[in-house]
Structure formats: structure tokens, C-alpha cells
PDB file of N, CA and C in Angstrom:
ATOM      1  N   UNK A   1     -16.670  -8.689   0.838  1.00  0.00           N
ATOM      2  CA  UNK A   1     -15.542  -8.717  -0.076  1.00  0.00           C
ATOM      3  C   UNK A   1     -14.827  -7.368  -0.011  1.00  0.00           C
ATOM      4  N   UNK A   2     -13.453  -7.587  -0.019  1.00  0.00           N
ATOM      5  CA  UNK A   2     -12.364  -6.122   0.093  1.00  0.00           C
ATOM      6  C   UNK A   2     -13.036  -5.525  -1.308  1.00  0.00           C
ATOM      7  N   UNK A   3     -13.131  -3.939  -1.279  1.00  0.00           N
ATOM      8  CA  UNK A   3     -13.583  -3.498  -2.428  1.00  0.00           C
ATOM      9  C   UNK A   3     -12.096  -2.049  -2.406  1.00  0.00           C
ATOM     10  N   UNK A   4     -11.919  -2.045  -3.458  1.00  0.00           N
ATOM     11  CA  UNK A   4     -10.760  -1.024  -3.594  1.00  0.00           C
ATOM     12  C   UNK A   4     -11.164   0.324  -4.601  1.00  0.00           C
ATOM     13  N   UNK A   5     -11.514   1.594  -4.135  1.00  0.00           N
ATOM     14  CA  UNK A   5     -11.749   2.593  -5.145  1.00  0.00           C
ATOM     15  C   UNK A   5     -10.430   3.019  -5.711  1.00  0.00           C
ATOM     16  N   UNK A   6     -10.634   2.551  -7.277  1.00  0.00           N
ATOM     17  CA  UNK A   6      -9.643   3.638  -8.051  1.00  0.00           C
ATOM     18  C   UNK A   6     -10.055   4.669  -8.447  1.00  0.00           C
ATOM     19  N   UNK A   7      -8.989   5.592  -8.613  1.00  0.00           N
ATOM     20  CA  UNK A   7      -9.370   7.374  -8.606  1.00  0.00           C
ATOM     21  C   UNK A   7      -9.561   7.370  -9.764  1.00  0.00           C
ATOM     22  N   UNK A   8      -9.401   6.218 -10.900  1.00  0.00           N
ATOM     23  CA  UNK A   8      -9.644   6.497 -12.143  1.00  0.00           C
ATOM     24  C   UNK A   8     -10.556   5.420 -12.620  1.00  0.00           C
ATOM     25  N   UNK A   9     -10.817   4.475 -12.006  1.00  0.00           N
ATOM     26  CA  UNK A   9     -11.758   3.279 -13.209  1.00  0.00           C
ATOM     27  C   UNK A   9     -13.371   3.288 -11.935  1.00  0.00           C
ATOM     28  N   UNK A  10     -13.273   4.047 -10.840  1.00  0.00           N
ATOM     29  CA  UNK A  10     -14.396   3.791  -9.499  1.00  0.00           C
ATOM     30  C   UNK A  10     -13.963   2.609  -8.088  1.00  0.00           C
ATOM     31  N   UNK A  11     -14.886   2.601  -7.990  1.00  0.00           N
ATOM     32  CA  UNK A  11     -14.905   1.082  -7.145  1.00  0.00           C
ATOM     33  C   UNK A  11     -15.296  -0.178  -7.800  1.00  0.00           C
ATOM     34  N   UNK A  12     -13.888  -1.289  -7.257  1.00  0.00           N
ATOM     35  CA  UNK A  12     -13.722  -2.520  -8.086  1.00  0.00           C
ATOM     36  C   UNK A  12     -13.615  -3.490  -7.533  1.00  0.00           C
ATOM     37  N   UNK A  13     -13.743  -4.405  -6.970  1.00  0.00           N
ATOM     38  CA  UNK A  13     -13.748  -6.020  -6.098  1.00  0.00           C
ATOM     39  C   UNK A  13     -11.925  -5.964  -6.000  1.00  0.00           C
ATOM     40  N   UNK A  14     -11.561  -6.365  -4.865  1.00  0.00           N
ATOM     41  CA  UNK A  14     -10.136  -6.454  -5.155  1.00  0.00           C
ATOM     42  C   UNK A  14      -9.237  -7.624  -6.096  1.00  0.00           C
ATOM     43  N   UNK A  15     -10.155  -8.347  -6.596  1.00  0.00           N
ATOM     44  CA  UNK A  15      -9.710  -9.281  -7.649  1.00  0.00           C
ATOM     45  C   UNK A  15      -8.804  -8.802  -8.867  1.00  0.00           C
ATOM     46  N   UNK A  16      -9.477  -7.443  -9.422  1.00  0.00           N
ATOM     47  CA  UNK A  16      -9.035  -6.492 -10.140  1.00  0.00           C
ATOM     48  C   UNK A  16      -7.675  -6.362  -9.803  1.00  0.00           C
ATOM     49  N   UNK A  17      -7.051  -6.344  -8.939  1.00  0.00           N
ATOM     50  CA  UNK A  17      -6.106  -5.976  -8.390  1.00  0.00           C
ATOM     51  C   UNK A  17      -5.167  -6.564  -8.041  1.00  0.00           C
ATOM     52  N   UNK A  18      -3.489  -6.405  -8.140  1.00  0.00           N
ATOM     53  CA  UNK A  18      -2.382  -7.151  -7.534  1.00  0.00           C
ATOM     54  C   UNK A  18      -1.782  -6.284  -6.147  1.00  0.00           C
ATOM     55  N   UNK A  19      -1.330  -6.947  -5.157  1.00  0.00           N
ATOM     56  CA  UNK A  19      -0.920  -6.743  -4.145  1.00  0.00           C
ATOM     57  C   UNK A  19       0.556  -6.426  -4.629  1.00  0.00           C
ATOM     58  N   UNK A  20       1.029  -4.973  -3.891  1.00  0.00           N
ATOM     59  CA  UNK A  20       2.558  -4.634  -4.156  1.00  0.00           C
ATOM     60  C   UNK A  20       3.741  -4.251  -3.262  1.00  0.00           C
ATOM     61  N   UNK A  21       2.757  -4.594  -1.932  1.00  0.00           N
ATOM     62  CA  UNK A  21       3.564  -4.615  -0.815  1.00  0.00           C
ATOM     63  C   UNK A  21       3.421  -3.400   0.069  1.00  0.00           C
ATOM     64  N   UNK A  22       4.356  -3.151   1.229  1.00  0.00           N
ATOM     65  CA  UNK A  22       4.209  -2.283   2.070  1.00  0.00           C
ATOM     66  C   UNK A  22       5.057  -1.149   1.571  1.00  0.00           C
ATOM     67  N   UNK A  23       3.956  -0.102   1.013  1.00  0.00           N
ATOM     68  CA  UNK A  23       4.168   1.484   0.720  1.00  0.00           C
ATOM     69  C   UNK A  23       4.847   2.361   1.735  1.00  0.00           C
ATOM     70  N   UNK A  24       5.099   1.897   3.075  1.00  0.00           N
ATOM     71  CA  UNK A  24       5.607   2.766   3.865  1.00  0.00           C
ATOM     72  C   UNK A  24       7.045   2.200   4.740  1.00  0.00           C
ATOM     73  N   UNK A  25       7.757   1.308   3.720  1.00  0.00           N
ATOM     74  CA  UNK A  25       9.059   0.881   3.933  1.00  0.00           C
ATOM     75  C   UNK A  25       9.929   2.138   2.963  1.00  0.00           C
ATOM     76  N   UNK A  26      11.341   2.300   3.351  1.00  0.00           N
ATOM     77  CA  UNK A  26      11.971   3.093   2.421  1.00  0.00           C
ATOM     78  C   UNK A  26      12.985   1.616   1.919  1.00  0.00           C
ATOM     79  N   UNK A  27      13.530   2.032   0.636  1.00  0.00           N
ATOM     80  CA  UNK A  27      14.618   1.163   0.134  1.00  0.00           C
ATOM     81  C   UNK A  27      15.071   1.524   0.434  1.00  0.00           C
ATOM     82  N   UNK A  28      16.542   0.393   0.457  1.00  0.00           N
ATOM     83  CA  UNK A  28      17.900   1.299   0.659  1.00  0.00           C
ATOM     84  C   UNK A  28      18.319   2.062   0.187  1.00  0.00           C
ATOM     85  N   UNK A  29      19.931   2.916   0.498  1.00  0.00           N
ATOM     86  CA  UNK A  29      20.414   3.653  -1.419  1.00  0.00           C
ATOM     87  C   UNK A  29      21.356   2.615  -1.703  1.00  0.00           C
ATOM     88  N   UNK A  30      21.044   2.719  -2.996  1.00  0.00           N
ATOM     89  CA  UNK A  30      21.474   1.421  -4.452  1.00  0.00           C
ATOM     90  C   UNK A  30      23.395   1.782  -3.647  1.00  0.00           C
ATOM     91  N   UNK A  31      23.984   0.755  -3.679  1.00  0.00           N
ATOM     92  CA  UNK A  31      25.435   0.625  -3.006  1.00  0.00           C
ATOM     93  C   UNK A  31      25.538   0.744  -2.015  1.00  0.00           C
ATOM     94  N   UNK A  32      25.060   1.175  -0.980  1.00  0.00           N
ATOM     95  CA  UNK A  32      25.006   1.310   0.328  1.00  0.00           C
ATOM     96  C   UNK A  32      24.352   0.469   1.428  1.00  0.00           C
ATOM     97  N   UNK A  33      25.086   0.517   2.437  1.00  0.00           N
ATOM     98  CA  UNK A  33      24.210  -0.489   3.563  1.00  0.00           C
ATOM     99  C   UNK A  33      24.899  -2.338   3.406  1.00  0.00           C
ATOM    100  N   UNK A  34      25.036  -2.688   1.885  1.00  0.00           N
ATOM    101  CA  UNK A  34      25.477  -3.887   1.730  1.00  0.00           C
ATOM    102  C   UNK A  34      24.410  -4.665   1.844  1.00  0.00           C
ATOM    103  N   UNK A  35      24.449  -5.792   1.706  1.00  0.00           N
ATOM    104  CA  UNK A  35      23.348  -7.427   1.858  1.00  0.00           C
ATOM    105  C   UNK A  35      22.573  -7.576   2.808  1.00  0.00           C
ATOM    106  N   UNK A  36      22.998  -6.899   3.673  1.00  0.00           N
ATOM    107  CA  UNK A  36      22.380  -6.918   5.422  1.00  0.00           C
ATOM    108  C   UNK A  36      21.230  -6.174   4.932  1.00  0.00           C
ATOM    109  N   UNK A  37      21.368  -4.937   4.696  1.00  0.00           N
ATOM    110  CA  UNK A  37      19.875  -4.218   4.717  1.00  0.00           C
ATOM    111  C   UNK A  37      18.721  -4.489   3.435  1.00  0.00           C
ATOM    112  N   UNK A  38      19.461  -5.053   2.512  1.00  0.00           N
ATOM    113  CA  UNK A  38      18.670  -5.330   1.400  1.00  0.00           C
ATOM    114  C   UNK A  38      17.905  -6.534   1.896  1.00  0.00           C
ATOM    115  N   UNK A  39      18.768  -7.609   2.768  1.00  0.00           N
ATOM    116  CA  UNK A  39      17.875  -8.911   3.174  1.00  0.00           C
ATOM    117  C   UNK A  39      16.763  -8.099   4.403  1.00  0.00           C
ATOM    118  N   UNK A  40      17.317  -7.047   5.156  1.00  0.00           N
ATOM    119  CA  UNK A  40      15.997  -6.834   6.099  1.00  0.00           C
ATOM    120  C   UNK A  40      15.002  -6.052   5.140  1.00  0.00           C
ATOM    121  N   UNK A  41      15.238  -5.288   4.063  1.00  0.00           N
ATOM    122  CA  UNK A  41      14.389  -4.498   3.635  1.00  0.00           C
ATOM    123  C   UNK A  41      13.516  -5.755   2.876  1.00  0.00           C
ATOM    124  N   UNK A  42      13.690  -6.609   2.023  1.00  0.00           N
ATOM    125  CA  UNK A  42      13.225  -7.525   1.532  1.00  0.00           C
ATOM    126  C   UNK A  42      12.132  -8.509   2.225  1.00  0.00           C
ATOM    127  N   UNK A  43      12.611  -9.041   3.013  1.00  0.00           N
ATOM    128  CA  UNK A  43      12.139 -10.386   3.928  1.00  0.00           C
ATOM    129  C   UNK A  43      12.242  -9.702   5.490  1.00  0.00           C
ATOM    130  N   UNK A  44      12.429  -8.937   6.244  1.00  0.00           N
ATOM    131  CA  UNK A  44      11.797  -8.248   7.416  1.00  0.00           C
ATOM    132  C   UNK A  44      10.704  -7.007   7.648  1.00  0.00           C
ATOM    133  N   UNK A  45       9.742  -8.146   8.136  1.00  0.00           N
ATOM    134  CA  UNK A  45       8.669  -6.724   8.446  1.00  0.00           C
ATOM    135  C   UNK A  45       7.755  -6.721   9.180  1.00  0.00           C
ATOM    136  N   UNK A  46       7.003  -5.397   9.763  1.00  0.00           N
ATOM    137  CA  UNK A  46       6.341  -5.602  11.091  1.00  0.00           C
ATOM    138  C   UNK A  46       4.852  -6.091  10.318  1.00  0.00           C
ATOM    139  N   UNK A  47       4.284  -7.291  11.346  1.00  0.00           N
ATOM    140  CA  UNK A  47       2.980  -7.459  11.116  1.00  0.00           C
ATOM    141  C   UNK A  47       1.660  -6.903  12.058  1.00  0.00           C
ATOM    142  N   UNK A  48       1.662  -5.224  11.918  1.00  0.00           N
ATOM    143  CA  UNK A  48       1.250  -4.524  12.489  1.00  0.00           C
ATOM    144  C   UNK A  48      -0.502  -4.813  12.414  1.00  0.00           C
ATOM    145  N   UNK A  49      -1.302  -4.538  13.261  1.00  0.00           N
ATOM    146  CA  UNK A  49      -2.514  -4.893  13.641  1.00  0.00           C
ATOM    147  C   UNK A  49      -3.131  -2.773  13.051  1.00  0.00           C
ATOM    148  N   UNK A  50      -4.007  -2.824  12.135  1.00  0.00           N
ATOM    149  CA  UNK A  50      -4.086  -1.050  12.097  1.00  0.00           C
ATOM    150  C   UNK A  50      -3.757  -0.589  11.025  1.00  0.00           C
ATOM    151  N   UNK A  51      -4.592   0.823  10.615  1.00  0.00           N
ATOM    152  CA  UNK A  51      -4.189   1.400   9.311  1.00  0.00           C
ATOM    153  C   UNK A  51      -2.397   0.955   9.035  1.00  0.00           C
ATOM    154  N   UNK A  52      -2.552   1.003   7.983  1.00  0.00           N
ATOM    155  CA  UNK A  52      -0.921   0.307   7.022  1.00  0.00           C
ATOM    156  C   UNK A  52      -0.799   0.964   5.817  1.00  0.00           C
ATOM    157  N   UNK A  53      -0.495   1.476   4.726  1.00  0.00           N
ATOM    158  CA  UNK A  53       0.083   2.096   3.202  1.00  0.00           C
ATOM    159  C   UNK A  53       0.325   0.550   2.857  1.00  0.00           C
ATOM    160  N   UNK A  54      -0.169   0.600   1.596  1.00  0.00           N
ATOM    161  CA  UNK A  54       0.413  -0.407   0.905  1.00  0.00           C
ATOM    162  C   UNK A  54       0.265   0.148  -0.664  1.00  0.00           C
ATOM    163  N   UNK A  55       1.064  -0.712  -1.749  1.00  0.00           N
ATOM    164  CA  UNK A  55       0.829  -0.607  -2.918  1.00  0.00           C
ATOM    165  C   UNK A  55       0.118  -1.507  -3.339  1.00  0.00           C
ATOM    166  N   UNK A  56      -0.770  -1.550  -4.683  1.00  0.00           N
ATOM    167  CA  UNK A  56      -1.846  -2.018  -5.231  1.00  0.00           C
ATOM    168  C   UNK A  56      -1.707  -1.613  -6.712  1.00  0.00           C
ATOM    169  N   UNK A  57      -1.710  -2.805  -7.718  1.00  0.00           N
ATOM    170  CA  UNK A  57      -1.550  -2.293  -9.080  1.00  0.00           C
ATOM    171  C   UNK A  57      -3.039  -3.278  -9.704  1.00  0.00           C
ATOM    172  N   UNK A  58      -3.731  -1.933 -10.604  1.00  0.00           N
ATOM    173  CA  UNK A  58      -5.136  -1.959 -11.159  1.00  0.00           C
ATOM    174  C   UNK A  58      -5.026  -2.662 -12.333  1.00  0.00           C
ATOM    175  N   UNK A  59      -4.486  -4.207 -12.189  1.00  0.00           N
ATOM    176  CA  UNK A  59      -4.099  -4.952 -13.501  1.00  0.00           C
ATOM    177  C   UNK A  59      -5.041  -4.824 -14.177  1.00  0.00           C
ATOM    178  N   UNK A  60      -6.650  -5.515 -13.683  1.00  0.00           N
ATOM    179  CA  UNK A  60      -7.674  -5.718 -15.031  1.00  0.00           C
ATOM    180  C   UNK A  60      -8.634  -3.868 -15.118  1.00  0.00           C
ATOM    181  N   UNK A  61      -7.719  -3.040 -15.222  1.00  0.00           N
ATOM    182  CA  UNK A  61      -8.449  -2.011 -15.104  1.00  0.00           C
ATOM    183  C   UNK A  61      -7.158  -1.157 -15.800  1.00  0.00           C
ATOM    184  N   UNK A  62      -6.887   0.262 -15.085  1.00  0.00           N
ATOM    185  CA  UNK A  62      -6.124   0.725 -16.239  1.00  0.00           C
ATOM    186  C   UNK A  62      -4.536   0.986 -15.532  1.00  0.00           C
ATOM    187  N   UNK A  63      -4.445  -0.279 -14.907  1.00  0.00           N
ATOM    188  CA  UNK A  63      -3.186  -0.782 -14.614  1.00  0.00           C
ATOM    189  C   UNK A  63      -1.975   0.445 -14.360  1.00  0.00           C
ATOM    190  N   UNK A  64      -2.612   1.180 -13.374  1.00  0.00           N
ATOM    191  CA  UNK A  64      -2.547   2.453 -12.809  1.00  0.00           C
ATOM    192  C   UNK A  64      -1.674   1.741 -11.162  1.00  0.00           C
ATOM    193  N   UNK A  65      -0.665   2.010 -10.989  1.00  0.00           N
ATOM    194  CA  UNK A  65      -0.337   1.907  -8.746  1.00  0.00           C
ATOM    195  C   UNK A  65      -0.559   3.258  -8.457  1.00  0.00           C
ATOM    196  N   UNK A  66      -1.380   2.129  -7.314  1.00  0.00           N
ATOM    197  CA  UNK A  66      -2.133   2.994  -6.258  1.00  0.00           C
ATOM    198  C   UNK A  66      -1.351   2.887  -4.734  1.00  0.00           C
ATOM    199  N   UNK A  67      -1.741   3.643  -4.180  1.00  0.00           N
ATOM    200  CA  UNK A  67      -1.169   3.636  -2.666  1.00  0.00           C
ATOM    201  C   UNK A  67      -2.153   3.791  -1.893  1.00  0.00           C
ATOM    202  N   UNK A  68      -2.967   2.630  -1.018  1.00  0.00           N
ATOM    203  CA  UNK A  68      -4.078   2.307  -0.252  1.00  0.00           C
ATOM    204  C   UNK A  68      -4.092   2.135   1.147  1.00  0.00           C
ATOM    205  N   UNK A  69      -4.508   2.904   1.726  1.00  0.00           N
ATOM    206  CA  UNK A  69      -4.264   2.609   3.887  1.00  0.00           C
ATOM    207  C   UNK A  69      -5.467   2.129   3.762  1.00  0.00           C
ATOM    208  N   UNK A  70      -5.276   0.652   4.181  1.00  0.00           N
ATOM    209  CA  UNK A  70      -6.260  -0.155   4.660  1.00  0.00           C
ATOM    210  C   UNK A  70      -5.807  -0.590   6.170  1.00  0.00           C
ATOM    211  N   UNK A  71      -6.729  -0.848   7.059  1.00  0.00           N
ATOM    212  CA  UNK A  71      -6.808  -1.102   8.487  1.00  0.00           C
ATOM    213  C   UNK A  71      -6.882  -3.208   7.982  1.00  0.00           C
ATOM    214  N   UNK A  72      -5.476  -3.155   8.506  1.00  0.00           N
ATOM    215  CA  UNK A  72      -5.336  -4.649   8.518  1.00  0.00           C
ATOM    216  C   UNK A  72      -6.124  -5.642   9.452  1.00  0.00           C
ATOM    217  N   UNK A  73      -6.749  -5.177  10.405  1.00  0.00           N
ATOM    218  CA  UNK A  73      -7.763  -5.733  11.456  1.00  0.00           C
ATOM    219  C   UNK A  73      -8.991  -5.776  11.145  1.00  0.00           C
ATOM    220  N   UNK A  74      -9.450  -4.845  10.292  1.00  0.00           N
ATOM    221  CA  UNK A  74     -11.364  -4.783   9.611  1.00  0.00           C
ATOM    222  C   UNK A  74     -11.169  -4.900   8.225  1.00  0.00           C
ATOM    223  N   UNK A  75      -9.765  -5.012   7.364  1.00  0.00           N
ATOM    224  CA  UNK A  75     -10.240  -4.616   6.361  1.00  0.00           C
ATOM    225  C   UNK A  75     -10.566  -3.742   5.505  1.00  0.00           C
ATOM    226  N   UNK A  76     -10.703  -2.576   6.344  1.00  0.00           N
ATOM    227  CA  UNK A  76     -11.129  -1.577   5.522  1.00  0.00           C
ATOM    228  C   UNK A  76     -10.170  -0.422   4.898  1.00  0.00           C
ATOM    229  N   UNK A  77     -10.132  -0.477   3.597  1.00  0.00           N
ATOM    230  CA  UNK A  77      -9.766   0.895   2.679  1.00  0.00           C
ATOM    231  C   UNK A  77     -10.277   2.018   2.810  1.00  0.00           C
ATOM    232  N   UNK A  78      -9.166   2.704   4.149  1.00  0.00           N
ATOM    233  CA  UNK A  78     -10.064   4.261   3.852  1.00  0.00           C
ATOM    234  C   UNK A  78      -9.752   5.638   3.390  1.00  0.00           C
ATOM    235  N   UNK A  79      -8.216   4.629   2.381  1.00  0.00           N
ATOM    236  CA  UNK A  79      -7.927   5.951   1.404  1.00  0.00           C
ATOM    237  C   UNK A  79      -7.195   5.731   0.434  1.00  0.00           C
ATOM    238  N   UNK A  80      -7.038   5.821  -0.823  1.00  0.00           N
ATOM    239  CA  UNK A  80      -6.709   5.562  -2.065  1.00  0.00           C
ATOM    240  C   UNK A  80      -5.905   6.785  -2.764  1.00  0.00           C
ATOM    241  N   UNK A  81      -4.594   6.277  -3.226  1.00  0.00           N
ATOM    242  CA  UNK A  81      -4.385   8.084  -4.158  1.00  0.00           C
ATOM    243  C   UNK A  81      -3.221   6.875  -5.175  1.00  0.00           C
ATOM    244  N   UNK A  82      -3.267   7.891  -6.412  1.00  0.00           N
ATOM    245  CA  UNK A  82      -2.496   6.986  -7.538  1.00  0.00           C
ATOM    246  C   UNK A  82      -0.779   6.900  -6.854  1.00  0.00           C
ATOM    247  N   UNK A  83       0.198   6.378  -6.710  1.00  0.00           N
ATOM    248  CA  UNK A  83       1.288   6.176  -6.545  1.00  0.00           C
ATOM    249  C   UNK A  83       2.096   7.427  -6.615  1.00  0.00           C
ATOM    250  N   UNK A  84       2.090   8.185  -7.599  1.00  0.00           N
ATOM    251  CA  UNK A  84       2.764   9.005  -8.339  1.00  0.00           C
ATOM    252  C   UNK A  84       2.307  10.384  -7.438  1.00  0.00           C
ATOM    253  N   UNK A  85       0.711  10.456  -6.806  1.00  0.00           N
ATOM    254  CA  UNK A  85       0.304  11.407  -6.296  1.00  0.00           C
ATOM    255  C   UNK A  85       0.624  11.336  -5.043  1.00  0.00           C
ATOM    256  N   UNK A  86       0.631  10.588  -4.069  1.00  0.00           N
ATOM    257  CA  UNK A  86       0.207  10.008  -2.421  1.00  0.00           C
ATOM    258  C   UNK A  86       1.595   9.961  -1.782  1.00  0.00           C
ATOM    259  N   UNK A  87       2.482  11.287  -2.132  1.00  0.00           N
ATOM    260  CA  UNK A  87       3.516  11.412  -0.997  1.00  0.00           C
ATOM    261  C   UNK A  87       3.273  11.317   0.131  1.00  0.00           C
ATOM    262  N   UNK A  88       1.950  12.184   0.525  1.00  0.00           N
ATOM    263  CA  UNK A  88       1.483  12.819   2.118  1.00  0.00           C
ATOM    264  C   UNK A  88       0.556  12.039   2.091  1.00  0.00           C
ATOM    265  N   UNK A  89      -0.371  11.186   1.912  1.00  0.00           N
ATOM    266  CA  UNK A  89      -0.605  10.382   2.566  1.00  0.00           C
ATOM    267  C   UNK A  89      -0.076   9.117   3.552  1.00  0.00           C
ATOM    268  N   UNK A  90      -0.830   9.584   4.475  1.00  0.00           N
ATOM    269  CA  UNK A  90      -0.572   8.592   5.379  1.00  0.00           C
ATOM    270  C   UNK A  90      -1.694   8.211   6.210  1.00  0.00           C
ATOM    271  N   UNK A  91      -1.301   6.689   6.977  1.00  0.00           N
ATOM    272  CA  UNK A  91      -2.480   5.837   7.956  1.00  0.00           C
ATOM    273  C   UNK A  91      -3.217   7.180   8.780  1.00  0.00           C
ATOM    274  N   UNK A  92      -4.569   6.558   8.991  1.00  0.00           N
ATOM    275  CA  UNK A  92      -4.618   7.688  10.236  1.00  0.00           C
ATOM    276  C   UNK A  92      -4.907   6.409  11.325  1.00  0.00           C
ATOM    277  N   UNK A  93      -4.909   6.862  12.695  1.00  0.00           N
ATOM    278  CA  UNK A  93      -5.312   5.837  13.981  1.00  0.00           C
ATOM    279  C   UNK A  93      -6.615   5.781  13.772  1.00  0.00           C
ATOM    280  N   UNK A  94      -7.194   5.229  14.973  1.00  0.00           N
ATOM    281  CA  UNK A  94      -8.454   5.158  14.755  1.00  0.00           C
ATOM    282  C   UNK A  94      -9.571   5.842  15.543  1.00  0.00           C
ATOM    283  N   UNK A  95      -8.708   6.622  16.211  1.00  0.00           N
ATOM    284  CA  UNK A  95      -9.747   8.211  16.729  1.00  0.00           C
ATOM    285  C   UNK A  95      -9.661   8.799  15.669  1.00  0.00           C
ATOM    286  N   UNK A  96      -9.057   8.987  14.548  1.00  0.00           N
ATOM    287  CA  UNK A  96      -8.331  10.370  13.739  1.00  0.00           C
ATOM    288  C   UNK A  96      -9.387   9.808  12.647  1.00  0.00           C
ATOM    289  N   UNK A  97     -10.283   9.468  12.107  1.00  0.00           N
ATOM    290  CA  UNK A  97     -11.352   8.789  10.997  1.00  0.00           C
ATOM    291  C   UNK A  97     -12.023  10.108  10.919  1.00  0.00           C
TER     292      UNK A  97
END
């Protein structure tokens, strides 16, 4: 079972948890770009094989977003930081562990 450590409640089954999408897309800027980029930013995206950023919100816990690089091929979470903290985080490859 995916297990997700929060920096504030421990390690929790990912049930605990809502999925919030890919953390390492930028939005557009608000007026700019037009419909075109809001529909690719929305509904286009790579389904990359490998560490990924994503967001994660700690609903049955203390409903804290998190920003999680999990390796979409094993599964595995191998780094967690609250939303608000995890500018510089980022994926690592998989020599770089």
C-alpha cells in the first residue's frame, strides 16, 4: 500500500489523503495567453514514467498540502515537504537517490 509521510501528523496509508495534481506545471498569468493555454494547462500533460512533484492534501489528518516526488513506476514517495515550504524541491533520477 502507497504510504505518504506527513511532516506533521507521521506516516499515513494514502487513503488519508486527496490527490492535487501535478506540482511541477506552472499556471498561466491570470489574462494572458487566452483559452489556448488554460485548455493545455488544464487537460494536457506528460505521462512521464519516474520521479514526478505532485500535490497531496492531508484531508483526514490536519488537512495540511503537501508537495510529494513519488517515482510513478515503483510507487515510491521519496520526499515530502508542506506546500508552502517545497519551492526547491525537486524529482531526483534514479542514480541521484
Amino acid at each position: 500500500m502507497l504510504r505518504i509521510h506527513c511532516p506533521l501528523c507521521g506516516e499515513r496509508p494514502y487513503t488519508e489523503f486527496r490527490y492535487g495534481g501535478d506540482a511541477g506545471k506552472h499556471r498561466p498569468v491570470h489574462g494572458a495567453g487566452g483559452i489556448e493555454a488554460w485548455h493545455d494547462h488544464l487537460f494536457l500533460f506528460e505521462n512521464a514514467k519516474g520521479p514526478h512533484r505532485e500535490f497531496w492534501q492531508h484531508v483526514q489528518g490536519c488537512r495540511q498540502w503537501l508537495i510529494a516526488v513519488r517515482d510513478t513506476a515503483t510507487n515510491i514517495v521519496a520526499d515530502v515537504a508542506l506546500a508552502r515550504d517545497a519551492r526547491g524541491l525537486e524529482p531526483q533520477g534514479p542514480g541521484e537517490r
